[in-house]
C-alpha atoms as a PDB file:
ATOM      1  CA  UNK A   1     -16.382 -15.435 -40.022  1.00  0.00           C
ATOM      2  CA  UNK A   2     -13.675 -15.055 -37.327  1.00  0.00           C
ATOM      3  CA  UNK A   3     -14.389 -11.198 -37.869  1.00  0.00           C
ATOM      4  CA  UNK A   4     -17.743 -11.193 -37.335  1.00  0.00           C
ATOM      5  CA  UNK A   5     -17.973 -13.615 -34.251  1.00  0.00           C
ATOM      6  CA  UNK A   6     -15.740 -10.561 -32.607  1.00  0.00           C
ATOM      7  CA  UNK A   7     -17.767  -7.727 -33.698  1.00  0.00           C
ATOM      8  CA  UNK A   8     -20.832 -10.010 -32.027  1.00  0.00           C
ATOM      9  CA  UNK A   9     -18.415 -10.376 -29.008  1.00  0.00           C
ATOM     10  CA  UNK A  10     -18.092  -6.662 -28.758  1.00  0.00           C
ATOM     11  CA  UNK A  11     -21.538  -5.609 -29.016  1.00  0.00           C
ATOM     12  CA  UNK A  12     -22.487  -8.052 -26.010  1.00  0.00           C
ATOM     13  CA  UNK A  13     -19.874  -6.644 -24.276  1.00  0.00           C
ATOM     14  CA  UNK A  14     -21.720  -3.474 -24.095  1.00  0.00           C
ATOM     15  CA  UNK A  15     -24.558  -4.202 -22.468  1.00  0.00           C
ATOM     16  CA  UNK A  16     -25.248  -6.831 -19.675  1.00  0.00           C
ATOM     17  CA  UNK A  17     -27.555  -9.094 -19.230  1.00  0.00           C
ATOM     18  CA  UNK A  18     -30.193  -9.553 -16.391  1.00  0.00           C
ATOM     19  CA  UNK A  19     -28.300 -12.523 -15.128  1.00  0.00           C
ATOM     20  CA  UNK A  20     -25.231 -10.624 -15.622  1.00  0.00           C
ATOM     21  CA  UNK A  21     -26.331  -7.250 -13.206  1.00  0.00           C
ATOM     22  CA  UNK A  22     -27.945  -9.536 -10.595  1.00  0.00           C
ATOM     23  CA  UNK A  23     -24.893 -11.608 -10.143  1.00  0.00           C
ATOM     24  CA  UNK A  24     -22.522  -8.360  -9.850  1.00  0.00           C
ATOM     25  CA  UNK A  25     -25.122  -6.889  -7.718  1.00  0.00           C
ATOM     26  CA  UNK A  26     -24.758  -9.842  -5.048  1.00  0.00           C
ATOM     27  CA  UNK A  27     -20.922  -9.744  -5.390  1.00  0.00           C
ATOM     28  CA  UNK A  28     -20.742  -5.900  -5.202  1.00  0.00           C
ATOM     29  CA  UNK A  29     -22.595  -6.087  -2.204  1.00  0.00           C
ATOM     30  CA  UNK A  30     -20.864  -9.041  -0.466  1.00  0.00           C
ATOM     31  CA  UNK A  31     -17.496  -7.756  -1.203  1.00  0.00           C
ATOM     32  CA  UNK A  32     -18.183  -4.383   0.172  1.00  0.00           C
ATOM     33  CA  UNK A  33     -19.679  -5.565   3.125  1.00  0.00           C
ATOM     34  CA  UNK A  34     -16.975  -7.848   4.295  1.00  0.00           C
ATOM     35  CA  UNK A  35     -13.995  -5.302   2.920  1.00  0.00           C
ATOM     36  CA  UNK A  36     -15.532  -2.714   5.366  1.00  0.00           C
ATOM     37  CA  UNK A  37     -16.682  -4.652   8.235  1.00  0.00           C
ATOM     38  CA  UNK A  38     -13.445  -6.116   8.077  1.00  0.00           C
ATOM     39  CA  UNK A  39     -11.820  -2.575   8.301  1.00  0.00           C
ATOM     40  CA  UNK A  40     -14.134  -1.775  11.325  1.00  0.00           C
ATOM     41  CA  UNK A  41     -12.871  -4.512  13.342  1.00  0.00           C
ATOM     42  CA  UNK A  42      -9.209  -3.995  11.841  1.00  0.00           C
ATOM     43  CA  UNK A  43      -8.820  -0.509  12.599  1.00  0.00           C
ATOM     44  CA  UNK A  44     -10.458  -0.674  16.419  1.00  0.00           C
ATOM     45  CA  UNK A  45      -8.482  -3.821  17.805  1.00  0.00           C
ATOM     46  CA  UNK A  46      -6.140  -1.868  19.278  1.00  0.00           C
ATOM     47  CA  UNK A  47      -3.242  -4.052  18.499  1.00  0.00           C
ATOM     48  CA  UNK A  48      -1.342  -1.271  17.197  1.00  0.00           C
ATOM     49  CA  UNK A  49      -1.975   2.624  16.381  1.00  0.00           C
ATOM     50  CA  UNK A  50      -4.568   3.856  13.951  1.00  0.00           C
ATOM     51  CA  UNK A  51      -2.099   5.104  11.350  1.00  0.00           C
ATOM     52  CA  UNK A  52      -0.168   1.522  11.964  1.00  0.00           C
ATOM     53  CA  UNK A  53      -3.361  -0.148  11.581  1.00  0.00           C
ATOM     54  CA  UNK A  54      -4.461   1.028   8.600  1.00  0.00           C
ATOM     55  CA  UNK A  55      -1.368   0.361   6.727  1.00  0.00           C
ATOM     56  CA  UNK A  56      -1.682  -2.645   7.904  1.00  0.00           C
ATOM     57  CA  UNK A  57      -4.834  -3.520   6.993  1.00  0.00           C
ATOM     58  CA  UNK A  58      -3.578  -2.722   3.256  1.00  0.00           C
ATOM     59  CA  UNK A  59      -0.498  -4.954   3.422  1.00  0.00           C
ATOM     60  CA  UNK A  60      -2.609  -8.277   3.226  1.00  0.00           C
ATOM     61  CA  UNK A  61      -2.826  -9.585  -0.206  1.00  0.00           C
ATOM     62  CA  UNK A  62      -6.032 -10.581   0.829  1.00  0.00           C
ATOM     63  CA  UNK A  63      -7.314  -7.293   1.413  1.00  0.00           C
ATOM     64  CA  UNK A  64      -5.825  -6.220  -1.788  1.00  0.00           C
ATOM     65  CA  UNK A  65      -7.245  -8.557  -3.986  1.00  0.00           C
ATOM     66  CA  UNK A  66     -11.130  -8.455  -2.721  1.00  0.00           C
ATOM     67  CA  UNK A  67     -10.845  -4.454  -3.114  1.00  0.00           C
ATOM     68  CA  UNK A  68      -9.605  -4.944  -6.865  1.00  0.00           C
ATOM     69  CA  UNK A  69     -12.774  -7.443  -7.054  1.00  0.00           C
ATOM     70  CA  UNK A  70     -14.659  -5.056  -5.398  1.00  0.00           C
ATOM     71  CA  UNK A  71     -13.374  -2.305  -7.484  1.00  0.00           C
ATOM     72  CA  UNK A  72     -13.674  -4.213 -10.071  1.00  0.00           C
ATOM     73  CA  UNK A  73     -17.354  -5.411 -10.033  1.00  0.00           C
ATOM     74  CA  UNK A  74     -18.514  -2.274  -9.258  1.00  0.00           C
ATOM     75  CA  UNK A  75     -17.114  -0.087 -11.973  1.00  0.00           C
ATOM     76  CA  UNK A  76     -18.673  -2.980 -14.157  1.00  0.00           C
ATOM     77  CA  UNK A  77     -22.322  -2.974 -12.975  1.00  0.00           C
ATOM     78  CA  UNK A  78     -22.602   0.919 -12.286  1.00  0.00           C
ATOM     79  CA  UNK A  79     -20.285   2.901 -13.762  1.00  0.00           C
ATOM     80  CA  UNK A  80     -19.683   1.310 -17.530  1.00  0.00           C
ATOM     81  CA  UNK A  81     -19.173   4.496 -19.255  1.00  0.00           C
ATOM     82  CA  UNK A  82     -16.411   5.691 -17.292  1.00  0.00           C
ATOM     83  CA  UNK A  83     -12.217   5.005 -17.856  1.00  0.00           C
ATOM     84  CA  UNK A  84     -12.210   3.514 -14.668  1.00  0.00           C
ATOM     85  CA  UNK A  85     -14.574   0.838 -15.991  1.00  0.00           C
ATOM     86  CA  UNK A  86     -13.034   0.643 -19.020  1.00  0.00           C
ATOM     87  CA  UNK A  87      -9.841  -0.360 -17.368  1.00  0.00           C
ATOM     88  CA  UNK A  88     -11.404  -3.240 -15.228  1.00  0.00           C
ATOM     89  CA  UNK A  89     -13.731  -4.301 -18.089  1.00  0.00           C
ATOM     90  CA  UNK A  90     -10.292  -5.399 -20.192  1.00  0.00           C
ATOM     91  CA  UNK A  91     -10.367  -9.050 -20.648  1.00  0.00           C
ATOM     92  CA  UNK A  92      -6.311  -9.463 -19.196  1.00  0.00           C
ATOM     93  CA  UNK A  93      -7.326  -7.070 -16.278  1.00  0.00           C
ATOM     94  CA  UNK A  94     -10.189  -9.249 -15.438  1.00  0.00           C
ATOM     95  CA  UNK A  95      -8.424 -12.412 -15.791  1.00  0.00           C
ATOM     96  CA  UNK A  96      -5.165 -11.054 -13.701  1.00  0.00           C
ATOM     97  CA  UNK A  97      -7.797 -10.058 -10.672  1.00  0.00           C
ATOM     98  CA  UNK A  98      -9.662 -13.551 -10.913  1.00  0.00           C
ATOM     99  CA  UNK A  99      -5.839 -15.147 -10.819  1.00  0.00           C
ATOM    100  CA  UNK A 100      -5.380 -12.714  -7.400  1.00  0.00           C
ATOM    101  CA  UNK A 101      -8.240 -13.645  -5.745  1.00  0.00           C
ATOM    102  CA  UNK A 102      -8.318 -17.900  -6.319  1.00  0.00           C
ATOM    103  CA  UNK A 103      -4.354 -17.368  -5.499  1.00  0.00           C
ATOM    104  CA  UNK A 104      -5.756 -16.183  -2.380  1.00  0.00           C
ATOM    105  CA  UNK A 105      -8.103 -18.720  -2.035  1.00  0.00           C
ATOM    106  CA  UNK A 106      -5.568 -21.855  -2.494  1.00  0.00           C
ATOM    107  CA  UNK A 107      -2.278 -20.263  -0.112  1.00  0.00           C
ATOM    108  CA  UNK A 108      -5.140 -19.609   3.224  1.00  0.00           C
ATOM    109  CA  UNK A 109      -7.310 -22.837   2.522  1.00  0.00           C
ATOM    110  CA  UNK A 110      -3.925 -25.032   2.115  1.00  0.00           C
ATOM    111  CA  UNK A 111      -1.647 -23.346   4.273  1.00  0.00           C
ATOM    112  CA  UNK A 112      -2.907 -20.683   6.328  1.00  0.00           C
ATOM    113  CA  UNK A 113      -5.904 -21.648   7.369  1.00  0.00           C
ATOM    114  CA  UNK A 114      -4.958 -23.812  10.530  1.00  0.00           C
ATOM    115  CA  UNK A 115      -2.872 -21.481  12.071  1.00  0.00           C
ATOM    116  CA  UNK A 116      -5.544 -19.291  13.641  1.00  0.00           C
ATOM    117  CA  UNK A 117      -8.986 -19.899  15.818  1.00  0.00           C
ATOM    118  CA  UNK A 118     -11.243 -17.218  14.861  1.00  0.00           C
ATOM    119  CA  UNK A 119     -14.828 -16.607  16.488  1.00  0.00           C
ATOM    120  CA  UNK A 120     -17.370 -14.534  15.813  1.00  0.00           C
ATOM    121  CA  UNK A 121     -17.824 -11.858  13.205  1.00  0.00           C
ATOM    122  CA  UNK A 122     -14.313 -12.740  12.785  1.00  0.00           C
ATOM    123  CA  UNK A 123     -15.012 -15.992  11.540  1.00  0.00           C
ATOM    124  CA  UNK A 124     -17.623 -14.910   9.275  1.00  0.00           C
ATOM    125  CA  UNK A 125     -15.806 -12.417   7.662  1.00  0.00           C
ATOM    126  CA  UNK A 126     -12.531 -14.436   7.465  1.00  0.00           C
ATOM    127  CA  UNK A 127     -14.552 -17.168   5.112  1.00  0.00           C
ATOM    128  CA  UNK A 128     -16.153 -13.984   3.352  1.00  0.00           C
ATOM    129  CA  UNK A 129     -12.810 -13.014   2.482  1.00  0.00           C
ATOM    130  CA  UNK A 130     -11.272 -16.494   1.518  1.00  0.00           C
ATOM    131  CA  UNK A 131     -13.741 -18.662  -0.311  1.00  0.00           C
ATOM    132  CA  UNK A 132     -17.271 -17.116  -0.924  1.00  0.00           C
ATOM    133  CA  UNK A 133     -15.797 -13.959  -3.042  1.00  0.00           C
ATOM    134  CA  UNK A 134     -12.595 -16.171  -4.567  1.00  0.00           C
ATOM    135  CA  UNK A 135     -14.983 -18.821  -5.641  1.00  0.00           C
ATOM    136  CA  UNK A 136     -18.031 -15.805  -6.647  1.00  0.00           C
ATOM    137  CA  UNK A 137     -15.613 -13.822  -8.909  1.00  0.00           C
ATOM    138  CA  UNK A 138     -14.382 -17.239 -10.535  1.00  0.00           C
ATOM    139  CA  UNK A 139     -17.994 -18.147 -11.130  1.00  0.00           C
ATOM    140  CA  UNK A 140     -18.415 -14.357 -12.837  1.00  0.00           C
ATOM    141  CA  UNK A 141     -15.526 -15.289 -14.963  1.00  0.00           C
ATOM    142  CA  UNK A 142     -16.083 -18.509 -16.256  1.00  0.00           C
ATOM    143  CA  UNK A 143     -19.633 -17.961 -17.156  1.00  0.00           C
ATOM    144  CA  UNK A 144     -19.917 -14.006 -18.005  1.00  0.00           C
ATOM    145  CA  UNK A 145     -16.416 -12.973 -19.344  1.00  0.00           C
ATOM    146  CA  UNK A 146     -15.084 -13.723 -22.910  1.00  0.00           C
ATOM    147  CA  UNK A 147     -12.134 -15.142 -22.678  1.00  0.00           C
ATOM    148  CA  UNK A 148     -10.785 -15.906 -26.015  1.00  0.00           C
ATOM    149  CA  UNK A 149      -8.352 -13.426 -26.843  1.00  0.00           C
ATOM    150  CA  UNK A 150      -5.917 -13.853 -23.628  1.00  0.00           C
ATOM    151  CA  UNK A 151      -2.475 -14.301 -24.626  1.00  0.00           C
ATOM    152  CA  UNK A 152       0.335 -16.227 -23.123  1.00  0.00           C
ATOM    153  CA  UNK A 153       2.016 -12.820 -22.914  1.00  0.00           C
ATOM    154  CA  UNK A 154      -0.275 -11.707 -20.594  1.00  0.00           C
ATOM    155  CA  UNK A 155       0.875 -14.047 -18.037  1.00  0.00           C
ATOM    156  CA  UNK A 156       4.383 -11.420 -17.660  1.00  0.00           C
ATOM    157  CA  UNK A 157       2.190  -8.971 -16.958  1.00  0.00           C
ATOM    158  CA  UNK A 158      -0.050 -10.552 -14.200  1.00  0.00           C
ATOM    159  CA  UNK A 159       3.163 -11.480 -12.485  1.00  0.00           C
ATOM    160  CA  UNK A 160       4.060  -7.461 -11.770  1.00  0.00           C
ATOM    161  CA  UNK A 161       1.466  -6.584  -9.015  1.00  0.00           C
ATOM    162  CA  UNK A 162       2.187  -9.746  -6.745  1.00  0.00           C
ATOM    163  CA  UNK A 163       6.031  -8.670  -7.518  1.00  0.00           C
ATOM    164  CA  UNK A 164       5.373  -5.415  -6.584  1.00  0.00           C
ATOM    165  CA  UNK A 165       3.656  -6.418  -3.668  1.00  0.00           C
ATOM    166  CA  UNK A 166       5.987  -8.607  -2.477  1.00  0.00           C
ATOM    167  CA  UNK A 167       8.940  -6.567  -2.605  1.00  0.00           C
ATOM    168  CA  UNK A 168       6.994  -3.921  -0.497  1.00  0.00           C
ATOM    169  CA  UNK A 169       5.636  -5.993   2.198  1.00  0.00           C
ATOM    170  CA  UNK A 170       9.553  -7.114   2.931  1.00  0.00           C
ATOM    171  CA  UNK A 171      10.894  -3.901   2.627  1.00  0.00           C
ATOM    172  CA  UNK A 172       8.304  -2.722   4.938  1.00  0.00           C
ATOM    173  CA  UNK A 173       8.778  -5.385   7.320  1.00  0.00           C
ATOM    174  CA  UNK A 174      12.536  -4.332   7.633  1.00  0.00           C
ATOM    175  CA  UNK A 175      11.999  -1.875   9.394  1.00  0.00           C
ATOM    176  CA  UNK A 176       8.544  -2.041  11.092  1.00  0.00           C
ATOM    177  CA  UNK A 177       9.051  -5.465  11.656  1.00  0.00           C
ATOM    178  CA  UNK A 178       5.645  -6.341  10.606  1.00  0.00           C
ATOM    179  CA  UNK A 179       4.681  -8.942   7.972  1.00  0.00           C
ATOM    180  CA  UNK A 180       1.568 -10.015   7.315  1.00  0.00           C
ATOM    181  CA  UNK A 181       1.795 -13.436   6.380  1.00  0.00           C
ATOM    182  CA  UNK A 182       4.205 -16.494   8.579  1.00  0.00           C
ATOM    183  CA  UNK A 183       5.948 -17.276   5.280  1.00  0.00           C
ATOM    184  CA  UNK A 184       7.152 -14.211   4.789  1.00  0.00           C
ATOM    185  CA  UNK A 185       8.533 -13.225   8.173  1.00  0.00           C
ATOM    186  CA  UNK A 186      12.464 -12.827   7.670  1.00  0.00           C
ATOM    187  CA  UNK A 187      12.642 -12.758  11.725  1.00  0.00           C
ATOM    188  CA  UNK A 188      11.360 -15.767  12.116  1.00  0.00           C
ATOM    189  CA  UNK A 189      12.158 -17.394   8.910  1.00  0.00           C
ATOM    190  CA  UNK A 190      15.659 -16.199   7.468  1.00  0.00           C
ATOM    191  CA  UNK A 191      16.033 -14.472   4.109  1.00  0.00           C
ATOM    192  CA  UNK A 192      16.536 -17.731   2.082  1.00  0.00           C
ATOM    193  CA  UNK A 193      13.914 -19.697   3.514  1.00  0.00           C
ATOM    194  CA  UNK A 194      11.394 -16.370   2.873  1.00  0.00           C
ATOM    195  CA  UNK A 195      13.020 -16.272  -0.972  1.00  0.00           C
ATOM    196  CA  UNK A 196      12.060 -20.013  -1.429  1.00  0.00           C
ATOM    197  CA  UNK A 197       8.483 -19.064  -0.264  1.00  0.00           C
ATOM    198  CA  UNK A 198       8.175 -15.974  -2.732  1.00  0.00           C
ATOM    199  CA  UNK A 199       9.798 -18.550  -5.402  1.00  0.00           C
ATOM    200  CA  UNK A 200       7.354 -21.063  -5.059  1.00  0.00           C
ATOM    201  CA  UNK A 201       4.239 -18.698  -4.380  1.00  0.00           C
ATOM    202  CA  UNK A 202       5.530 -17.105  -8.014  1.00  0.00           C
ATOM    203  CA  UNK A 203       5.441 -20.322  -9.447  1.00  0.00           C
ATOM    204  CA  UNK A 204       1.788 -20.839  -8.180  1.00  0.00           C
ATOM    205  CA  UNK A 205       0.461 -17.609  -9.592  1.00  0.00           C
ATOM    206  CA  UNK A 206       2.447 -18.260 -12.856  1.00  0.00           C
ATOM    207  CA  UNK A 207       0.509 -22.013 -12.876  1.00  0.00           C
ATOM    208  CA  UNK A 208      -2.706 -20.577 -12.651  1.00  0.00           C
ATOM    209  CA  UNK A 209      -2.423 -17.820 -15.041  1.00  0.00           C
ATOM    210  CA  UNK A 210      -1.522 -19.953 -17.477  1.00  0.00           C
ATOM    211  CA  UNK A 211      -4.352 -22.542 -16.676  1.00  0.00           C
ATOM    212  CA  UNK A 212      -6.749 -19.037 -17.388  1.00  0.00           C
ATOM    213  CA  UNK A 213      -5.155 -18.895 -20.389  1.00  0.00           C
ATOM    214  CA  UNK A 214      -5.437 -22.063 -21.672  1.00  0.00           C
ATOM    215  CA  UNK A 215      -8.931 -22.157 -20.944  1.00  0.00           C
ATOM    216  CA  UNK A 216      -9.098 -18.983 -23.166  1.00  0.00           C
ATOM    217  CA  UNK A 217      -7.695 -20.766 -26.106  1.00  0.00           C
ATOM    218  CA  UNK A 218      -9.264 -23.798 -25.766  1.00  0.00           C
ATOM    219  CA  UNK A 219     -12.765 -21.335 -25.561  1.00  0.00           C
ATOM    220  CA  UNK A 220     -11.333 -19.524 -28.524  1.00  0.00           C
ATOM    221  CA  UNK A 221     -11.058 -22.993 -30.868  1.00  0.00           C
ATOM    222  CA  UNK A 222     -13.691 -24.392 -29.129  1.00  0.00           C
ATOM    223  CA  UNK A 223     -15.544 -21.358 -31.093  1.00  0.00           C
ATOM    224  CA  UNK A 224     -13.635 -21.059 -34.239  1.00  0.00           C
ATOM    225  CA  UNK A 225     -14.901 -24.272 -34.531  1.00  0.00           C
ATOM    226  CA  UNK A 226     -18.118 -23.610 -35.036  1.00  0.00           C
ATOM    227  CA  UNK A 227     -17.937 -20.642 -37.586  1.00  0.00           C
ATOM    228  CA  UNK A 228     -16.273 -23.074 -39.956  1.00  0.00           C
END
């Protein structure tokens, strides 16, 4: 029974529903919009040079994450046959994406979020980037992504990119002196008080990935219980 509930699985998989390509289509097209009007403004403030800028513009998380949802959703909706689509359509890759973007979400609505009067486009784009795609992609997972097979395993794995990520953005910041977040300024901060940050920001995205997979399991006997 288990065996054929997964070939069903797969077969849906395939194809997508009506509800399915309208939702993407709404996300694709919000996400785009706000990752590129976002650049325009970025790249023509003049607070640095162009070539500064746009590495810069790269070295927010923020930015990051809505281009993998970006990236994501639209390899989905318009380009399923391809191995770039086949990549983002894997259930951990998904999953590690949605655990990005809400991570983004919680650290600027809890922490960030006061520190700054925007106006403006700015504004707009600002809540674009922080809670109407975070809380749009979670939507597209919870209702429109199979969940059942995530691992606790997987949970290693999601950790890597935010590592990764980290690591550069200090490293970076060494020696350009730039960093794109408060908490992670070693100028202002010190080293140790910046390595309690990362520590407790690791612990956060460690947290929610395995909430996501919890969820999985509990969807996965949630199910097995009704093929017996």
């Amino acid at each position: 029974m288990a065996f054929l509930y997964l070939s069903i699985v797969t077969v849906m998989e395939k194809s997508l529903s009506l509800s399915q390509k309208v939702y993407l289509s709404m996300l694709v097209f919000i996400a785009w919009f706000t990752l590129i009007f976002q650049f325009y403004l970025h790249i023509n403030s003049g607070a640095a040079t162009k070539s500064e800028l746009l590495i810069r513009f790269f070295s927010y998380f923020t930015i990051d994450s809505n281009l993998l949802v970006a990236l994501c959703s639209t390899s989905i909706l318009f380009f399923r046959s391809t191995l770039i689509a086949s990549f983002f359509a894997k259930l951990h890759v998904i999953s590690a994406i949605a655990v990005y973007i809400i991570v983004v979400a919680l650290v600027y609505n809890v922490v960030l979020r006061f520190l700054w009067v925007l106006e403006g486009w700015s504004m707009v784009l600002n809540e674009l980037l922080h809670v109407v795609v975070p809380i749009m992609f979670l939507i597209y997972w919870i209702y429109f992504v199979p969940k059942q097979q995530l691992q606790w395993k997987n949970i290693w794995l999601w950790l890597v990119f935010p590592l990764l990520y980290t690591v550069f953005v200090l490293v970076r910041g060494n020696f350009s002196g730039f960093y794109p977040y408060p908490f992670l300024n070693i100028n202002e901060l010190g080293l140790n008080k910046v390595l309690i940050n990362c520590l407790v920001i690791t612990l956060l995205f460690a947290l929610l990935s395995a909430l996501f997979v919890a969820i999985g399991k509990r969807k996965a006997k949630v199910n097995e219980g009704k093929l017996i």
